[in-house]
PDB file of N, CA and C in Angstrom:
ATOM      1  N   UNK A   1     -20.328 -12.847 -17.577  1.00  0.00           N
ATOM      2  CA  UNK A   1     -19.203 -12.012 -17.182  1.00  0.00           C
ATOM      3  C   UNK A   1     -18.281 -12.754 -16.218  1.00  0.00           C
ATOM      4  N   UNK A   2     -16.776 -12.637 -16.493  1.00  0.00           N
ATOM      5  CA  UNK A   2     -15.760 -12.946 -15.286  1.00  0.00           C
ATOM      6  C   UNK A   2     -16.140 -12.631 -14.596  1.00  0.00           C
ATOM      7  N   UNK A   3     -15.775 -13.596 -12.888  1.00  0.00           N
ATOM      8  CA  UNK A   3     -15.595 -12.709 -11.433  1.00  0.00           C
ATOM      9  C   UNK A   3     -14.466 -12.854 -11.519  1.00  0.00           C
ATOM     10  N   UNK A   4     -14.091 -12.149 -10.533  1.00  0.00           N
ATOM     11  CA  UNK A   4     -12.993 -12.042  -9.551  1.00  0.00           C
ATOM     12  C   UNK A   4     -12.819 -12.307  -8.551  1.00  0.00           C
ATOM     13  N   UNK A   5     -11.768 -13.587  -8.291  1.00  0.00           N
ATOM     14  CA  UNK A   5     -11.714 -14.361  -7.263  1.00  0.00           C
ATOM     15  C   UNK A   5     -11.516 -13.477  -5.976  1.00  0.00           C
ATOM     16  N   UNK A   6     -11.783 -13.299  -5.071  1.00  0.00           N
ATOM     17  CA  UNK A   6     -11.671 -12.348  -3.504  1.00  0.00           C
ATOM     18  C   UNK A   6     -10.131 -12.592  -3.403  1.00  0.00           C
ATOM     19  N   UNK A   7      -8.997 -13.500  -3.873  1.00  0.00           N
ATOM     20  CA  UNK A   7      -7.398 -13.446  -3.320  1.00  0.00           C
ATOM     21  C   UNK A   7      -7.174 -12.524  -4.677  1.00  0.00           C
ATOM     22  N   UNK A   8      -7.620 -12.691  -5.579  1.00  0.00           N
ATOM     23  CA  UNK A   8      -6.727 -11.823  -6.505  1.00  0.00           C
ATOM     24  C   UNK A   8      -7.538 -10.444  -6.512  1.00  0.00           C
ATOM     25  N   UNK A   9      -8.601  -9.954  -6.151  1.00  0.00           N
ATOM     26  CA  UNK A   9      -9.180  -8.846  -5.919  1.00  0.00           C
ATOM     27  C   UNK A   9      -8.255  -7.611  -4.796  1.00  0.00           C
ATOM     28  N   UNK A  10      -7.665  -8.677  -3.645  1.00  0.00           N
ATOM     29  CA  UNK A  10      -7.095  -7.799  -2.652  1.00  0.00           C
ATOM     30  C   UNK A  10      -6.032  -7.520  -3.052  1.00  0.00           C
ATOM     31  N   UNK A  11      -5.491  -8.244  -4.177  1.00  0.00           N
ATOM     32  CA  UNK A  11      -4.299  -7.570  -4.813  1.00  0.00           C
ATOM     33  C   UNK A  11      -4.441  -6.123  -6.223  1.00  0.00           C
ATOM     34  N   UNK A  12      -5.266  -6.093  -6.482  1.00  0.00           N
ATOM     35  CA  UNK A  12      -5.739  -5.398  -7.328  1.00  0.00           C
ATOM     36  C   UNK A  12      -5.768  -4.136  -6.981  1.00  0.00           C
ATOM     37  N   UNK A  13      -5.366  -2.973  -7.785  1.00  0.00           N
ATOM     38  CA  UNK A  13      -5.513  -1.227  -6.981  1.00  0.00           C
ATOM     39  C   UNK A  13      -6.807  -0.916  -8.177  1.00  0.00           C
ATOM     40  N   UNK A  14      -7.598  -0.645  -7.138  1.00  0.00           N
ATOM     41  CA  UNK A  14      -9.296  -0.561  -7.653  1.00  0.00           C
ATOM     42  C   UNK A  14      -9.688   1.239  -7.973  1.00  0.00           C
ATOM     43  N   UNK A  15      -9.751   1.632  -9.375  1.00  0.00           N
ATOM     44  CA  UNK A  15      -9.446   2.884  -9.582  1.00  0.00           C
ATOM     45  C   UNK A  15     -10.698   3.209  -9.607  1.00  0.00           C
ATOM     46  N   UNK A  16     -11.476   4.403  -9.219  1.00  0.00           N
ATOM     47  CA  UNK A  16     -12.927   4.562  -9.585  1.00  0.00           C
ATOM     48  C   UNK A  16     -12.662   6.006 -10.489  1.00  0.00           C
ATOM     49  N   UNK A  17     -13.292   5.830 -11.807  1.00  0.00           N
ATOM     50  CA  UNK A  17     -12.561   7.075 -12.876  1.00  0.00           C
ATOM     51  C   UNK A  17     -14.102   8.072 -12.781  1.00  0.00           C
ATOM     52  N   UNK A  18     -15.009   7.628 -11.704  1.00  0.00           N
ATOM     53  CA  UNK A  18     -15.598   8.738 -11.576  1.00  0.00           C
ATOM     54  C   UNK A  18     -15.348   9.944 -11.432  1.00  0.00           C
ATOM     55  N   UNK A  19     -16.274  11.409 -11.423  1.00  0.00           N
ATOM     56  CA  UNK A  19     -15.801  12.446 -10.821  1.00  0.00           C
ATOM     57  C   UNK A  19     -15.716  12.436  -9.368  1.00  0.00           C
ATOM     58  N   UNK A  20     -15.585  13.523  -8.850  1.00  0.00           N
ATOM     59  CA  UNK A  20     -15.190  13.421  -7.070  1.00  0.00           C
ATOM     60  C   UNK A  20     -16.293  13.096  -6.138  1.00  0.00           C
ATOM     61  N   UNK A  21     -17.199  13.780  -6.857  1.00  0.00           N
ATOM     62  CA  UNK A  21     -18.911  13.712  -6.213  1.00  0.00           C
ATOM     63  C   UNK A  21     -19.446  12.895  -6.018  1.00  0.00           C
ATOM     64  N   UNK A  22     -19.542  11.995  -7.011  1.00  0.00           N
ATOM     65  CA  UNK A  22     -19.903  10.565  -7.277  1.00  0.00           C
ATOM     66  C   UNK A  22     -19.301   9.589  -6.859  1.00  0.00           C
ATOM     67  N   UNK A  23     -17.894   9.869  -6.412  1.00  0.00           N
ATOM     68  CA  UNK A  23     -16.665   8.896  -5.563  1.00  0.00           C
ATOM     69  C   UNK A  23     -17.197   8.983  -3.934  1.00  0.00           C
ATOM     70  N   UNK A  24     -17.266  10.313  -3.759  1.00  0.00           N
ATOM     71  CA  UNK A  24     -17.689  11.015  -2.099  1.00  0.00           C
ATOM     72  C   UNK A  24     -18.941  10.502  -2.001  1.00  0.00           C
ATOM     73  N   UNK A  25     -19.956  10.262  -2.766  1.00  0.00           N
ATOM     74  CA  UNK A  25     -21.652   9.547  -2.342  1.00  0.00           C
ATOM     75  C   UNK A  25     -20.976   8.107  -2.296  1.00  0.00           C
ATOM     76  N   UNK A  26     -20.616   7.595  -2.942  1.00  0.00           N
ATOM     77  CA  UNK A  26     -20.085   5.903  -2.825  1.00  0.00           C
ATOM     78  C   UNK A  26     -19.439   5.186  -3.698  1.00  0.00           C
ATOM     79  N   UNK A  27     -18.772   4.276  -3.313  1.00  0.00           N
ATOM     80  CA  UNK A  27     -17.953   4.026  -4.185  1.00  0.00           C
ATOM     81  C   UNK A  27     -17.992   1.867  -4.042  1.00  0.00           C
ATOM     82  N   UNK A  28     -16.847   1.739  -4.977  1.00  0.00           N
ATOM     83  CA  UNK A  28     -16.313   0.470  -4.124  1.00  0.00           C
ATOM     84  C   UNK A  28     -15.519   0.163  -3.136  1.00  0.00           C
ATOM     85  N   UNK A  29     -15.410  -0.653  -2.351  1.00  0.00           N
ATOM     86  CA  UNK A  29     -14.370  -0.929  -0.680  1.00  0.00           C
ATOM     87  C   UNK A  29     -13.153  -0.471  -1.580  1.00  0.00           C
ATOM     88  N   UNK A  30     -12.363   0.633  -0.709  1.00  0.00           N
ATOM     89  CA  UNK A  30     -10.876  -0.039  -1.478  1.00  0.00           C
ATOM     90  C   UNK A  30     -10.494   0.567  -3.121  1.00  0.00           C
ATOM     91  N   UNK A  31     -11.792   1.426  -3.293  1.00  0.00           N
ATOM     92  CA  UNK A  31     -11.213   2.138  -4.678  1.00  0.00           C
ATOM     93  C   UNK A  31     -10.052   3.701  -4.057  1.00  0.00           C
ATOM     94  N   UNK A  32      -9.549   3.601  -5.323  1.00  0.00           N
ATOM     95  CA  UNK A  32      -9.206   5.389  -5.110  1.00  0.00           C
ATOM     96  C   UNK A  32      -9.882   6.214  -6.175  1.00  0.00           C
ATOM     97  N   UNK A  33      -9.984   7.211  -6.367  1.00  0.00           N
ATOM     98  CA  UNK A  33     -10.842   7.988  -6.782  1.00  0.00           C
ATOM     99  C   UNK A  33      -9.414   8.662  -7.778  1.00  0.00           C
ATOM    100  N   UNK A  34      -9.527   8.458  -9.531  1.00  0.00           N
ATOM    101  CA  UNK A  34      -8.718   9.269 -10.056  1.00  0.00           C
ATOM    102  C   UNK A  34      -9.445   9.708 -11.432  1.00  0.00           C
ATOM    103  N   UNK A  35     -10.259  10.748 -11.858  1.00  0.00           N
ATOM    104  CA  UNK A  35     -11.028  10.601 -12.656  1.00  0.00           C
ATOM    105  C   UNK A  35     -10.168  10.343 -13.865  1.00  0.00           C
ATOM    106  N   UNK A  36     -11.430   9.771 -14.778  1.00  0.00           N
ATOM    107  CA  UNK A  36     -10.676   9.239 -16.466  1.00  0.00           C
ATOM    108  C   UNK A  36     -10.241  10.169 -16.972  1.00  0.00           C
ATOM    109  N   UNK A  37     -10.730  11.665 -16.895  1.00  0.00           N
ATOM    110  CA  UNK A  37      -9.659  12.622 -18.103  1.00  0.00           C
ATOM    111  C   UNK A  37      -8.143  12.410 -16.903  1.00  0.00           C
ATOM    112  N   UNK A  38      -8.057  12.450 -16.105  1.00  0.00           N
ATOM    113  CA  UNK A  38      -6.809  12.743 -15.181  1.00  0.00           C
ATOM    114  C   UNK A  38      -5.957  11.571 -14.950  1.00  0.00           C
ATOM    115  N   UNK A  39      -6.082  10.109 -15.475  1.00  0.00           N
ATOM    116  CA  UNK A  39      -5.430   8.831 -15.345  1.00  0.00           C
ATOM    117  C   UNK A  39      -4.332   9.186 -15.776  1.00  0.00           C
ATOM    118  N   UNK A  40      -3.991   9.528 -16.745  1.00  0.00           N
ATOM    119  CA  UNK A  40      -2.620  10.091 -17.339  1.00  0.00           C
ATOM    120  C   UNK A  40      -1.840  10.619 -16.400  1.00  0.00           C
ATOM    121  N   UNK A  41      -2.258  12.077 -16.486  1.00  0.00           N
ATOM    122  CA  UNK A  41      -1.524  13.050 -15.276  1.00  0.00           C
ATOM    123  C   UNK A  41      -1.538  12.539 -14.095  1.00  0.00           C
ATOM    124  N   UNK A  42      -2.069  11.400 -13.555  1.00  0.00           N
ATOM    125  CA  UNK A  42      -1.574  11.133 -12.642  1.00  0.00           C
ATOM    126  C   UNK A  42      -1.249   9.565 -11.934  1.00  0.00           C
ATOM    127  N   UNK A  43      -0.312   9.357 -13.825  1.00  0.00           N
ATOM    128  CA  UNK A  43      -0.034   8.185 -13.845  1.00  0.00           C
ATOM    129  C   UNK A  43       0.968   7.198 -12.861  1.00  0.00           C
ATOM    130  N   UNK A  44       1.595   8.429 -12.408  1.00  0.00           N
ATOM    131  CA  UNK A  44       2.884   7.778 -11.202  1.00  0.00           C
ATOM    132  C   UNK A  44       2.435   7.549  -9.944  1.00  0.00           C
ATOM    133  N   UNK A  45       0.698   7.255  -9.807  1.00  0.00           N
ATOM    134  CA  UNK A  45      -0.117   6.728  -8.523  1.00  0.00           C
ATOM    135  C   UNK A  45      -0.206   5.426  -8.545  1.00  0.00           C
ATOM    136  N   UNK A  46      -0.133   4.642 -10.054  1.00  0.00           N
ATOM    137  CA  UNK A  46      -1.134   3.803 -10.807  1.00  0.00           C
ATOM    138  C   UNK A  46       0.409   2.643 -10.603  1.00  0.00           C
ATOM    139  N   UNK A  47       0.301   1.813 -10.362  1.00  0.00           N
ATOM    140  CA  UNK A  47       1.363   0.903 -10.321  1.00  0.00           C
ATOM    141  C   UNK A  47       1.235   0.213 -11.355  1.00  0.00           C
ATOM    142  N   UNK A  48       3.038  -0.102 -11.954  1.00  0.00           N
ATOM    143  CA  UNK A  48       2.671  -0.749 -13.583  1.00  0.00           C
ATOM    144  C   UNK A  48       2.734  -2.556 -12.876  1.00  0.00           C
ATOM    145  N   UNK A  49       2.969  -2.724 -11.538  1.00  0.00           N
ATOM    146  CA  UNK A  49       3.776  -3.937 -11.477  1.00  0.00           C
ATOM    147  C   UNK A  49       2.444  -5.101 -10.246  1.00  0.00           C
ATOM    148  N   UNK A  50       1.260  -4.576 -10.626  1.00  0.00           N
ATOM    149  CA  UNK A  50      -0.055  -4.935  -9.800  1.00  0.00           C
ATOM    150  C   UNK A  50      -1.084  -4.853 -11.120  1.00  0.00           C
ATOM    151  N   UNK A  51      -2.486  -5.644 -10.742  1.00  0.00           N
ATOM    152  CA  UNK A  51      -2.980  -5.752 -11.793  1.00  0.00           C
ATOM    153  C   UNK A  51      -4.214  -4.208 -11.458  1.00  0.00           C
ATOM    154  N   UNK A  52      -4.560  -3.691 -12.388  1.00  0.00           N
ATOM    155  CA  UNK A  52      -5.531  -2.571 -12.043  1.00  0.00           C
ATOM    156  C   UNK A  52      -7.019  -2.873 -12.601  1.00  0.00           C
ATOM    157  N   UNK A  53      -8.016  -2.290 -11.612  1.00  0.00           N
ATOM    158  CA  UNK A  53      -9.201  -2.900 -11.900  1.00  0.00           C
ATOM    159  C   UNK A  53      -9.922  -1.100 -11.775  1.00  0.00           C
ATOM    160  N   UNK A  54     -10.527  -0.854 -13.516  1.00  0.00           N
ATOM    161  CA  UNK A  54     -10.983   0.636 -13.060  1.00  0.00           C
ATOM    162  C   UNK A  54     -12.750   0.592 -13.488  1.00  0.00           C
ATOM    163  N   UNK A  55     -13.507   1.196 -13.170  1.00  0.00           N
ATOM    164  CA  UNK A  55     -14.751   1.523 -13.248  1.00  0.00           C
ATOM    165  C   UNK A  55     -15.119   3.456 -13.110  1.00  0.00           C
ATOM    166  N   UNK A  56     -15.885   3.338 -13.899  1.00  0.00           N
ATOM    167  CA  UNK A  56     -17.005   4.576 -14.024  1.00  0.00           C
ATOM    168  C   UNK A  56     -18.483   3.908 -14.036  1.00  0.00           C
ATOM    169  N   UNK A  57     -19.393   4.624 -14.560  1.00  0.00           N
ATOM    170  CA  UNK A  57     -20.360   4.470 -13.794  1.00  0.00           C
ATOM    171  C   UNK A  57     -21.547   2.964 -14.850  1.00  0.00           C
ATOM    172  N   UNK A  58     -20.652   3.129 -16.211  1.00  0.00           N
ATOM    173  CA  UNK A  58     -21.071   1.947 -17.290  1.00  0.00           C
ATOM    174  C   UNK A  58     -20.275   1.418 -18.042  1.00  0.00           C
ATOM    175  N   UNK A  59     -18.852   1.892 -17.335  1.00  0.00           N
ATOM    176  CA  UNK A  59     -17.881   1.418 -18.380  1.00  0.00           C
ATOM    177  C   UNK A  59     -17.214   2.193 -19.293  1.00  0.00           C
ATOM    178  N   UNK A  60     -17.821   2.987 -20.449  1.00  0.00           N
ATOM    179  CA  UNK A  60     -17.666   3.765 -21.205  1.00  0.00           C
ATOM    180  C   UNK A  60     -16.253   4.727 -20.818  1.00  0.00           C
ATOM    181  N   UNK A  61     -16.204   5.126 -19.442  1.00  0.00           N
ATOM    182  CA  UNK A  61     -15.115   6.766 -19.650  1.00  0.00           C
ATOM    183  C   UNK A  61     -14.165   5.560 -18.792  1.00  0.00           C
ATOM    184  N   UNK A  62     -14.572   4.244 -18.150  1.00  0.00           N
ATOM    185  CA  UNK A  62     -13.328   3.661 -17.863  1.00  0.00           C
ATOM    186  C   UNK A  62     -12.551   3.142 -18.887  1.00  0.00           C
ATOM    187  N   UNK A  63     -13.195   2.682 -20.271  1.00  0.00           N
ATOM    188  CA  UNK A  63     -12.737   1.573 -20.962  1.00  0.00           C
ATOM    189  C   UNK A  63     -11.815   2.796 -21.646  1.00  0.00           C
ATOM    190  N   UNK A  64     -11.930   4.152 -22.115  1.00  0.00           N
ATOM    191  CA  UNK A  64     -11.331   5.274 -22.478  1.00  0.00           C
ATOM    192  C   UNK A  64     -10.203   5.493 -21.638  1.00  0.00           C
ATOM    193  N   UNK A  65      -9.990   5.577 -20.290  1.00  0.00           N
ATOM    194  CA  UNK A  65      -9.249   5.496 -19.537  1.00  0.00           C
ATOM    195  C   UNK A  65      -8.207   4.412 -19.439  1.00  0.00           C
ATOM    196  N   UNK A  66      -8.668   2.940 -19.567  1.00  0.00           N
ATOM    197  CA  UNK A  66      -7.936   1.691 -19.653  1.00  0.00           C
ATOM    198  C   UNK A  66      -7.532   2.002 -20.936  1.00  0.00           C
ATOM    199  N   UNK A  67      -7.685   2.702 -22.281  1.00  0.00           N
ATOM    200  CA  UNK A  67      -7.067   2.548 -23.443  1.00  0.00           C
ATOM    201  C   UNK A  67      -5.974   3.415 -23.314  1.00  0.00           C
ATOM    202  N   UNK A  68      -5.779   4.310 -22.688  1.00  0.00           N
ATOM    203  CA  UNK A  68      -5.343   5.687 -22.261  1.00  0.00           C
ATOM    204  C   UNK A  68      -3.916   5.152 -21.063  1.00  0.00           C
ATOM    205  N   UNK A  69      -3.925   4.312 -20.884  1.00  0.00           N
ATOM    206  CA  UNK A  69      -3.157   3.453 -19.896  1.00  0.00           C
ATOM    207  C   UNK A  69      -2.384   2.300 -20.674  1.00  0.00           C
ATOM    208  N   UNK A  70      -3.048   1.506 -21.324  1.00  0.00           N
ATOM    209  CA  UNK A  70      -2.603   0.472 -22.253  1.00  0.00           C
ATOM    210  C   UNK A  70      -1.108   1.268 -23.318  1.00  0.00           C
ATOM    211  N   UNK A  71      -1.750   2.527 -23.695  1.00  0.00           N
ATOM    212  CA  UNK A  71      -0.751   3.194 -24.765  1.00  0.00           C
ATOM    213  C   UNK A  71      -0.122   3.798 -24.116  1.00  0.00           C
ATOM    214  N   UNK A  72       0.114   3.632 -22.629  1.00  0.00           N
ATOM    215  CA  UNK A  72       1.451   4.142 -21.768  1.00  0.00           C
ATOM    216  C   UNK A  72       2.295   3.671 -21.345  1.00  0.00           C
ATOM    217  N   UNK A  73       1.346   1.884 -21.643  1.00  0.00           N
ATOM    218  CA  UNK A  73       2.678   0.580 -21.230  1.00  0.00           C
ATOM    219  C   UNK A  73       1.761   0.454 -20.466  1.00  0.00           C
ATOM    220  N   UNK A  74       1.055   0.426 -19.939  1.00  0.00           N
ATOM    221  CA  UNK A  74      -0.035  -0.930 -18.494  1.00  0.00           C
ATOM    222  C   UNK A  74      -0.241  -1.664 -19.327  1.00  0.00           C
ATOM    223  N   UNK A  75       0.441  -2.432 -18.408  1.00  0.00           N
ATOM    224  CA  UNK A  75      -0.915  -3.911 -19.504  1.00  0.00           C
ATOM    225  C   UNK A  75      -1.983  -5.078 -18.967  1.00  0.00           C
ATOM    226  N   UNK A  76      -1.395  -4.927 -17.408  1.00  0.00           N
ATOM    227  CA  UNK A  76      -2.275  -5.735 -16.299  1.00  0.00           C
ATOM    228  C   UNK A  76      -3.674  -4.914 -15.931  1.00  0.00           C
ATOM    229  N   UNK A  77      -4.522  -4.590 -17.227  1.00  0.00           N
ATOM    230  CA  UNK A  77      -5.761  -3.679 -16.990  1.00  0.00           C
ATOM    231  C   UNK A  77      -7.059  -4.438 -17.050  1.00  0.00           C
ATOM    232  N   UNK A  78      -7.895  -3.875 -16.505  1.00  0.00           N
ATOM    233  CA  UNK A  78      -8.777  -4.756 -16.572  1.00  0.00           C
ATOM    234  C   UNK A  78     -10.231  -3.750 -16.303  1.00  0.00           C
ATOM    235  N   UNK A  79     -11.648  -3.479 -17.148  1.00  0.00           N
ATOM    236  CA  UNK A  79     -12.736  -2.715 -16.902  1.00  0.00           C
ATOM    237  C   UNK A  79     -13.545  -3.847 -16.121  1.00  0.00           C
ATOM    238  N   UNK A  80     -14.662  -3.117 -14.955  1.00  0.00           N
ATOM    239  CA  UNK A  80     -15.399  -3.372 -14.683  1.00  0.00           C
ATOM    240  C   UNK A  80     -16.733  -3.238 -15.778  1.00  0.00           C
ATOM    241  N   UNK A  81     -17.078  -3.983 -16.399  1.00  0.00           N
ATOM    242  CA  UNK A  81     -17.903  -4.344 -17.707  1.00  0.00           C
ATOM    243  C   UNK A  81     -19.053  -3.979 -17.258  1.00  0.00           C
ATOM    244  N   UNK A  82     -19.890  -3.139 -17.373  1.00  0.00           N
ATOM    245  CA  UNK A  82     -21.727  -2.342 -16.787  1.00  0.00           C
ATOM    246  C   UNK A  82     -20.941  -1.761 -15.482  1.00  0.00           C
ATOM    247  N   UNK A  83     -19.904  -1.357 -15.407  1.00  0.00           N
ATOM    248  CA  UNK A  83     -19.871  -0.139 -14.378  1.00  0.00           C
ATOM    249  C   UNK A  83     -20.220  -0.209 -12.889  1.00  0.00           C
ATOM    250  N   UNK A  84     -20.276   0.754 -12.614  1.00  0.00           N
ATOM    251  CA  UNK A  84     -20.784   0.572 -10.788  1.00  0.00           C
ATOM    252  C   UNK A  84     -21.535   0.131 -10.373  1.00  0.00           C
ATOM    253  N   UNK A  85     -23.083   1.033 -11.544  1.00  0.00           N
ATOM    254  CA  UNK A  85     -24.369   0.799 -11.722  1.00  0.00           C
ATOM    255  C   UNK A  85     -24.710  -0.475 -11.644  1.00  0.00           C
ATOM    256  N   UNK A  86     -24.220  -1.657 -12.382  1.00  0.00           N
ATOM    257  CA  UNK A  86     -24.076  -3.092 -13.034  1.00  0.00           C
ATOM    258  C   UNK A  86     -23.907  -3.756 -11.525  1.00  0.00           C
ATOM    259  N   UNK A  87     -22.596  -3.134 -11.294  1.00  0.00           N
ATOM    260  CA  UNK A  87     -21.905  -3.517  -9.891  1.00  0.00           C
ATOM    261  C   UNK A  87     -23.060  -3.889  -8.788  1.00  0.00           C
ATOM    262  N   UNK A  88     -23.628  -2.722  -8.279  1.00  0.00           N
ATOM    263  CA  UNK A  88     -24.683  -2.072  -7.206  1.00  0.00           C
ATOM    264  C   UNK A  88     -25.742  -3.251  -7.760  1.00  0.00           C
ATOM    265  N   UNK A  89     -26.108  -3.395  -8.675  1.00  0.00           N
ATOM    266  CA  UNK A  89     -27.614  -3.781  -9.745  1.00  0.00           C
ATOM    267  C   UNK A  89     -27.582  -5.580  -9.221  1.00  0.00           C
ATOM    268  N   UNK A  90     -26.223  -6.258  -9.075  1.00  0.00           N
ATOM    269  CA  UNK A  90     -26.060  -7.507  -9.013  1.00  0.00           C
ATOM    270  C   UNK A  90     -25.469  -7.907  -7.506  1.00  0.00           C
ATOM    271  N   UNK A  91     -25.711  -6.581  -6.626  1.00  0.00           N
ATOM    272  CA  UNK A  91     -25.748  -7.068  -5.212  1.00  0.00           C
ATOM    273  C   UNK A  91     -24.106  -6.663  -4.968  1.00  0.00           C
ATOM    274  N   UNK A  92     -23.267  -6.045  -5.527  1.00  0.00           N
ATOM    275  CA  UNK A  92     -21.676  -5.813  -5.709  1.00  0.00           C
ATOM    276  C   UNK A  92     -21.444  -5.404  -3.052  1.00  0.00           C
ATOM    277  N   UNK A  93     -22.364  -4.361  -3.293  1.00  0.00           N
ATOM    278  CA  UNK A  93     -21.546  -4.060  -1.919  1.00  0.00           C
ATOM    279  C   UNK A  93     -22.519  -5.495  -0.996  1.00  0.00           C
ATOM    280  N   UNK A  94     -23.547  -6.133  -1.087  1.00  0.00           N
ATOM    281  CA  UNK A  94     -23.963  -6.957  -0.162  1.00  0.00           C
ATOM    282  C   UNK A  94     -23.027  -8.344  -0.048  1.00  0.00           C
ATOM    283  N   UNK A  95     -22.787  -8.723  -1.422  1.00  0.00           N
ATOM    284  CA  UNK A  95     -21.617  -9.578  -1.642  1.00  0.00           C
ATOM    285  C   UNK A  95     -20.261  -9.376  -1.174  1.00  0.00           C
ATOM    286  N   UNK A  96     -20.024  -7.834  -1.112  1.00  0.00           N
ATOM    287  CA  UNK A  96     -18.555  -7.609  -0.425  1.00  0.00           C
ATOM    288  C   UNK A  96     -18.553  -7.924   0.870  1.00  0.00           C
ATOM    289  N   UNK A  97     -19.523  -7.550   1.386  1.00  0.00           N
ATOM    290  CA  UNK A  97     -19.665  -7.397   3.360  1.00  0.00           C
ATOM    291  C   UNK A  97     -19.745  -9.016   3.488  1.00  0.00           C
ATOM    292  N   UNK A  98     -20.570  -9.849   2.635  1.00  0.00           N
ATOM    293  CA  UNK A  98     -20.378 -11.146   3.178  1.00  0.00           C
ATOM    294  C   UNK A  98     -18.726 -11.437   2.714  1.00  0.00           C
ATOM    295  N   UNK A  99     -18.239 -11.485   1.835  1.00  0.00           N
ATOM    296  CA  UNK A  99     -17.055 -11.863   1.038  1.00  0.00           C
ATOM    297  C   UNK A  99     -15.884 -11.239   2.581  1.00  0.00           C
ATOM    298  N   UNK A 100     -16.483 -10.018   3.212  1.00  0.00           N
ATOM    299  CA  UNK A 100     -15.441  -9.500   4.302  1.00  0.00           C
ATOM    300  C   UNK A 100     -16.070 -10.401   5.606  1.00  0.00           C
ATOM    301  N   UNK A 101     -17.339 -10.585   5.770  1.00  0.00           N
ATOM    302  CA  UNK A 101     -17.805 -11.043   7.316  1.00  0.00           C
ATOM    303  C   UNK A 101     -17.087 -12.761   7.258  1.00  0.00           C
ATOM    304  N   UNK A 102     -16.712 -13.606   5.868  1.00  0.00           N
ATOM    305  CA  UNK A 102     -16.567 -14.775   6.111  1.00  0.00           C
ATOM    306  C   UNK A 102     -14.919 -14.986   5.889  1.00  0.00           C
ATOM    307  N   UNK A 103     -14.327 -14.089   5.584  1.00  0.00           N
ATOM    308  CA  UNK A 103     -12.556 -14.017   6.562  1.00  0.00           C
ATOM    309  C   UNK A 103     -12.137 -14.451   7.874  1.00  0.00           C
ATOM    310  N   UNK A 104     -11.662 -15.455   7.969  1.00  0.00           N
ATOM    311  CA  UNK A 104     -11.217 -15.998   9.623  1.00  0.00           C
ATOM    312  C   UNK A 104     -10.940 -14.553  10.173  1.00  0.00           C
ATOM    313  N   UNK A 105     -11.072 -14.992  11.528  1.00  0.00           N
ATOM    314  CA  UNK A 105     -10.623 -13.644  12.407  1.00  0.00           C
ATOM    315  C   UNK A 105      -9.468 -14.348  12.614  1.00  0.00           C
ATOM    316  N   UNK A 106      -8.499 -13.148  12.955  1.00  0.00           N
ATOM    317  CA  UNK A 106      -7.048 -13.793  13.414  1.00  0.00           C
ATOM    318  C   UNK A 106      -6.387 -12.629  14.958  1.00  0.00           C
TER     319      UNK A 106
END
């Protein structure tokens, strides 16, 4: 699987197409919470002119969501491939905190 380099990550608006519940127990640093039936309706959050990085919990209701976006004109889309689960499974938040603790202080 691609990573994602940490400079082009902070540019990225990180969508989590979970429901609310599952956003409110945890999420990724830096997601917003817009579930996949609702990406549409609340497409004028979603910037067409940044690249978007969305996840659910395996992929499945994001990659539905990223298709759902693609046929609206996004085209800078991109799924988190095994989901949160995948995410969490391969160390995703222990890797973030180091990826944040080794940022110069300024």
């Amino acid at each position: 699987p691609e990573q994602i380099p940490a400079e082009e990550y902070k540019k990225m608006m990180v969508i989590d197409a979970r429901d609310k519940a599952q956003f409110d127990k945890s999420h990724i640093p830096g997601a917003v919470n817009i579930e996949w039936r609702q990406v549409l309706a609340q497409k004028d959050k979603i910037p067409k002119n940044k690249p978007v990085l969305i996840y659910c919990n395996t992929g499945s209701l994001s990659a539905q969501a990223g298709f759902a976006l693609r046929v609206a004109g996004y085209e800078n889309l991109r799924i988190l491939q095994g989901g949160y689960e995948e995410w969490k499974t391969k160390g995703g938040m222990d890797a973030y905190k180091k990826a944040v603790n080794k940022q110069p202080k300024h």
